[in-house]
Protein backbone atom coordinates (compact mmCIF):
# COMPACT_ATOMS: atom_id res chain seq x y z
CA UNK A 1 114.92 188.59 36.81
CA UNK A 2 117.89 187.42 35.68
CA UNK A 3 116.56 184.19 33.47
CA UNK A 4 113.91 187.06 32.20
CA UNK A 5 117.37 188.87 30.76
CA UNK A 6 118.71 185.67 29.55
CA UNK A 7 116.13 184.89 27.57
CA UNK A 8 115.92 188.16 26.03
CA UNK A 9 119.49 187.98 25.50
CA UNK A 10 118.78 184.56 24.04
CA UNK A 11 116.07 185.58 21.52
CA UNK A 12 117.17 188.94 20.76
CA UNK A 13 120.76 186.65 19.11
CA UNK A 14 118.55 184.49 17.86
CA UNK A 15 116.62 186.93 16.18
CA UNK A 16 120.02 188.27 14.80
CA UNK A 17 121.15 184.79 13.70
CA UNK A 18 117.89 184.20 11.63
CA UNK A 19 117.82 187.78 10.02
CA UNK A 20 121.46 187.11 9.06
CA UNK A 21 120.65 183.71 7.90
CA UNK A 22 117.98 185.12 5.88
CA UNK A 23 119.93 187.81 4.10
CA UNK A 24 123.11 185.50 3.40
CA UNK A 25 120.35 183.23 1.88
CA UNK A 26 118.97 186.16 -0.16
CA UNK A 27 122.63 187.19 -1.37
CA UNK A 28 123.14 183.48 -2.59
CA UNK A 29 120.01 183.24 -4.36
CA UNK A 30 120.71 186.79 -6.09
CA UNK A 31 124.47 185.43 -6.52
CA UNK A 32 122.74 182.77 -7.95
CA UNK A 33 120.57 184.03 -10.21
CA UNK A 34 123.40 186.26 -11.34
CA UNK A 35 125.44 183.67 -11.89
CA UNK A 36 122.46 182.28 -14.25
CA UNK A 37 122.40 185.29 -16.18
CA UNK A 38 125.54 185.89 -16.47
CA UNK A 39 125.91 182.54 -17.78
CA UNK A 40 122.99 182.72 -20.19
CA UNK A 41 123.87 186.32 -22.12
CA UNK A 42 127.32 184.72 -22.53
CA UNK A 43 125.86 182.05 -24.13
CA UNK A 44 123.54 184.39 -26.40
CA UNK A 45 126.63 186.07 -27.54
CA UNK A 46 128.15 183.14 -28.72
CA UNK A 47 125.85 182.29 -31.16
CA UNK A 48 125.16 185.78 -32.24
CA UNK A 49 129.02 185.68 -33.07
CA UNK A 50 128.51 182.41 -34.70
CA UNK A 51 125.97 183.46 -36.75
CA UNK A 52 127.34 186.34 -37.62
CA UNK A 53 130.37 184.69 -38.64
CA UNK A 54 128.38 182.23 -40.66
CA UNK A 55 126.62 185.72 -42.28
CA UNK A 56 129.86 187.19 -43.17
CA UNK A 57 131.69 183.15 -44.68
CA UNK A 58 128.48 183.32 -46.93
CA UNK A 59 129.05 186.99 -48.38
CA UNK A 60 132.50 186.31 -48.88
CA UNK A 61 132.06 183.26 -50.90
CA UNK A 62 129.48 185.33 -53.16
CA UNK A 63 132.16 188.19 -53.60
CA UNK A 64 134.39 185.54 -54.24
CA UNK A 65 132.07 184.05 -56.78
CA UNK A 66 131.02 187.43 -58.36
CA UNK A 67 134.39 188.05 -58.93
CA UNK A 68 135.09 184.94 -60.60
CA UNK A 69 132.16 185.88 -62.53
CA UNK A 70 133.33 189.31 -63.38
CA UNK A 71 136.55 188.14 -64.64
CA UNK A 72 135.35 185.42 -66.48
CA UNK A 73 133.64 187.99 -68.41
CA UNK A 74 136.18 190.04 -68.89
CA UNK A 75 138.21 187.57 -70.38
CA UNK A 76 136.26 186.63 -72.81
CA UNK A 77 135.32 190.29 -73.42
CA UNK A 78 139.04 190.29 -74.47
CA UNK A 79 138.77 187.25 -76.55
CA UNK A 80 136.10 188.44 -78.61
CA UNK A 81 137.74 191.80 -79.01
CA UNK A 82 140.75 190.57 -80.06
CA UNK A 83 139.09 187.89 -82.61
CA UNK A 84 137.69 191.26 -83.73
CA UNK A 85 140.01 192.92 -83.96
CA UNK A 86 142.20 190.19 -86.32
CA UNK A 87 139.24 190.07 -88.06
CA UNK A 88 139.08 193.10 -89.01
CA UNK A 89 143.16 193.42 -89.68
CA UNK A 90 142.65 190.36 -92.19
CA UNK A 91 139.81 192.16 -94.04
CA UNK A 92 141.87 195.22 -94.31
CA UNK A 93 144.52 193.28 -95.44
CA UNK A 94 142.23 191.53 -98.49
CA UNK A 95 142.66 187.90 -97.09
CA UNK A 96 139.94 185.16 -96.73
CA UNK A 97 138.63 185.82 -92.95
CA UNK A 98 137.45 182.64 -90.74
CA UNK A 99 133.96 184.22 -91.76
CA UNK A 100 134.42 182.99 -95.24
């Protein structure tokens, strides 16, 4: 009777030894796998951020270039209206223009 317990006793810890086995082995497979994910979306928002960054370095240099565009045309806006202008001052005035 005694060996009969034992071996219950036996296989009932042994029973408890594999089901804990089991579920430590599930928990560092999920661990795992989270791990893996984890690992993954941080990768994902690196190059979102890096082409992002990339998006905003090429709307910047068109501003940039706009701009220079912009006041490139104002300047010579300026030019001409103050060629005008003298032109205008020396016709008042009665004297031979650069126009002839």
């Amino acid at each position: 009777m005694r060996t009969v317990q034992k071996n219950l006793h036996w296989r009932k810890r042994e029973t408890q030894r594999n089901f804990f086995k089991k579920t430590s082995e599930k928990k560092d497979n999920q661990k795992e796998l989270l791990e893996e994910y984890l690992e993954k979306r941080a990768q994902a928002k690196r190059q979102q951020q890096e082409l992002l960054d990339e998006k905003i370095a090429k709307s910047e240099q068109e501003r940039s270039r706009l701009a220079k565009a912009w006041s490139s045309k104002q300047q010579m806006a300026a030019a001409s209206n103050a060629y005008d202008a003298n032109v205008m001052t020396e016709t008042a005035a009665g004297r031979d223009t650069l126009l002839g």
